[in-house]
Protein backbone atom coordinates (compact mmCIF):
# COMPACT_ATOMS: atom_id res chain seq x y z
CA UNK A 1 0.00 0.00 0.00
CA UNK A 2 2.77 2.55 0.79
CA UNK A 3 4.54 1.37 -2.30
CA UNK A 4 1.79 3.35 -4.51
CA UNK A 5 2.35 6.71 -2.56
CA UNK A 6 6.55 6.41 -3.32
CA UNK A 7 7.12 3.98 -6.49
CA UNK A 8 6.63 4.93 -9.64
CA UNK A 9 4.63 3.08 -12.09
CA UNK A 10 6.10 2.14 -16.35
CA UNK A 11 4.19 5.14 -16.82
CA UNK A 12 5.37 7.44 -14.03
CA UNK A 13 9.07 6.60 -14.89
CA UNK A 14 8.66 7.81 -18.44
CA UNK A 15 7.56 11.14 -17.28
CA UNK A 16 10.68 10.98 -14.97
CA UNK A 17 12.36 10.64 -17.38
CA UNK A 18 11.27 13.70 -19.46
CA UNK A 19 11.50 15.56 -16.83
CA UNK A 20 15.03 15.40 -16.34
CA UNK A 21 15.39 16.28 -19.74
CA UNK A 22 13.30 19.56 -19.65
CA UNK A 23 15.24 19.93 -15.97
CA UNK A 24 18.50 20.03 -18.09
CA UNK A 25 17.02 22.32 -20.93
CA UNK A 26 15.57 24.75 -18.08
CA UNK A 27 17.16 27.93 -17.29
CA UNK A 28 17.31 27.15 -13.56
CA UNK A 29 19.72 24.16 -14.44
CA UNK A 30 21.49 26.01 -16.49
CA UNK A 31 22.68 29.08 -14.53
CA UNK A 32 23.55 26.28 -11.74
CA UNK A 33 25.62 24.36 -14.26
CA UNK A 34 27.81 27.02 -14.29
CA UNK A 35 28.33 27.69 -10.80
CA UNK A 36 28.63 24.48 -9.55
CA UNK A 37 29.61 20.68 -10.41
CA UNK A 38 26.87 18.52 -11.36
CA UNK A 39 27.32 15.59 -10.13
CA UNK A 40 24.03 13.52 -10.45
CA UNK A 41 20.19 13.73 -11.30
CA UNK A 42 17.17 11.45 -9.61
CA UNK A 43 13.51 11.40 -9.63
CA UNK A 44 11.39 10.38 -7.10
CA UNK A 45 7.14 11.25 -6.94
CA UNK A 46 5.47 11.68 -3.42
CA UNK A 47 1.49 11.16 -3.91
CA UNK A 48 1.68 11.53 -0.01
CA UNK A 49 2.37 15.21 -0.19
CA UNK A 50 -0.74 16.06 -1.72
CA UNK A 51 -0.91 18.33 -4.62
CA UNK A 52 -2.31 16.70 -8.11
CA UNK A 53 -0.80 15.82 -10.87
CA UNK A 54 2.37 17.07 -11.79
CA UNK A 55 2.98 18.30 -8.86
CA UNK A 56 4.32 15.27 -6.74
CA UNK A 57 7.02 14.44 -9.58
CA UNK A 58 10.28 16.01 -8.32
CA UNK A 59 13.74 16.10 -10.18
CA UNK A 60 16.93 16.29 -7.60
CA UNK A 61 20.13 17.93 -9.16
CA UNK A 62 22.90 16.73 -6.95
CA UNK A 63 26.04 19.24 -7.09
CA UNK A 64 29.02 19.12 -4.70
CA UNK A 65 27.60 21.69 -2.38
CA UNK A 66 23.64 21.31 -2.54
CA UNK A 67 20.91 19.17 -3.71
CA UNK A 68 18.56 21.60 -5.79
CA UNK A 69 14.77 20.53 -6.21
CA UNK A 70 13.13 21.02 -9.70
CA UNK A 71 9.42 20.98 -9.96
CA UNK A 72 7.07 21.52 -12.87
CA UNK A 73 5.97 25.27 -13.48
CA UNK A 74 2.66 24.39 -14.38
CA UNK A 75 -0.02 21.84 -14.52
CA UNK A 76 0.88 21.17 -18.41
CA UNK A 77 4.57 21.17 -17.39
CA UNK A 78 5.48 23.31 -20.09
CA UNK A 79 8.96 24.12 -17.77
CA UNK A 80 10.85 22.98 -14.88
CA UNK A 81 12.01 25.29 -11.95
CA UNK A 82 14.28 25.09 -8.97
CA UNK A 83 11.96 24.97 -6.11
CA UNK A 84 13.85 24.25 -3.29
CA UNK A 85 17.37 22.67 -2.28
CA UNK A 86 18.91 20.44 0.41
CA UNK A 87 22.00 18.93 1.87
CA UNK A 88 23.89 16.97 -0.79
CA UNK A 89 25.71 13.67 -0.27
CA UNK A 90 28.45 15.19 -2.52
CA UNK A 91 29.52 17.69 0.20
CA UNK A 92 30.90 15.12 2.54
CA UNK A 93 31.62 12.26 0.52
CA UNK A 94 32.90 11.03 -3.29
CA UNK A 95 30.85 10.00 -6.33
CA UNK A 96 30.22 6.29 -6.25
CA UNK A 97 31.33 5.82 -10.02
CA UNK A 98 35.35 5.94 -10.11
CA UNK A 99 35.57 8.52 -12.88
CA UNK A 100 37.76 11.55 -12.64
């Protein structure tokens, strides 16, 4: 039952995953690309939250000194905005993936 609230279905993880590409295309993104390292990008969706559709899809932008939170702009999604940030893995410890 919980599952429903957190996991995205097929169909959910295609709009995920257009959403991280209009994330990257957004202005938001890219005035942070500049300023800081990008490091990673993940989606998660929290029905729990309440809000309707779009609005519990979230895209996380992980740099080396924040996580920034990028929501849809509207209920068509035409864009996607920074809408928040939080602590970042990245400021305390190493990507996972051994690339320099």
């Amino acid at each position: 039952m919980i599952e429903q609230w957190y996991e995205p279905s097929s169909e959910e993880k295609v709009i995920l995953s257009e959403m991280i590409q209009k994330t990257v295309e957004s202005e938001d993104y890219k005035r942070l690309a500049k300023k800081e390292n990008v490091i990673a990008i993940d989606t998660s969706i929290d029905k729990n939250k309440g809000g309707v559709f779009p609005y519990y899809f979230e895209v996380s932008v992980r740099t080396d000194k924040e996580t920034y939170l990028f929501y849809c702009s509207d209920d068509k999604c035409s864009k996607m905005e920074n809408g928040g940030w939080t602590y970042s893995i990245y400021q305390d410890e190493d990507p996972r993936l051994p690339f320099k």
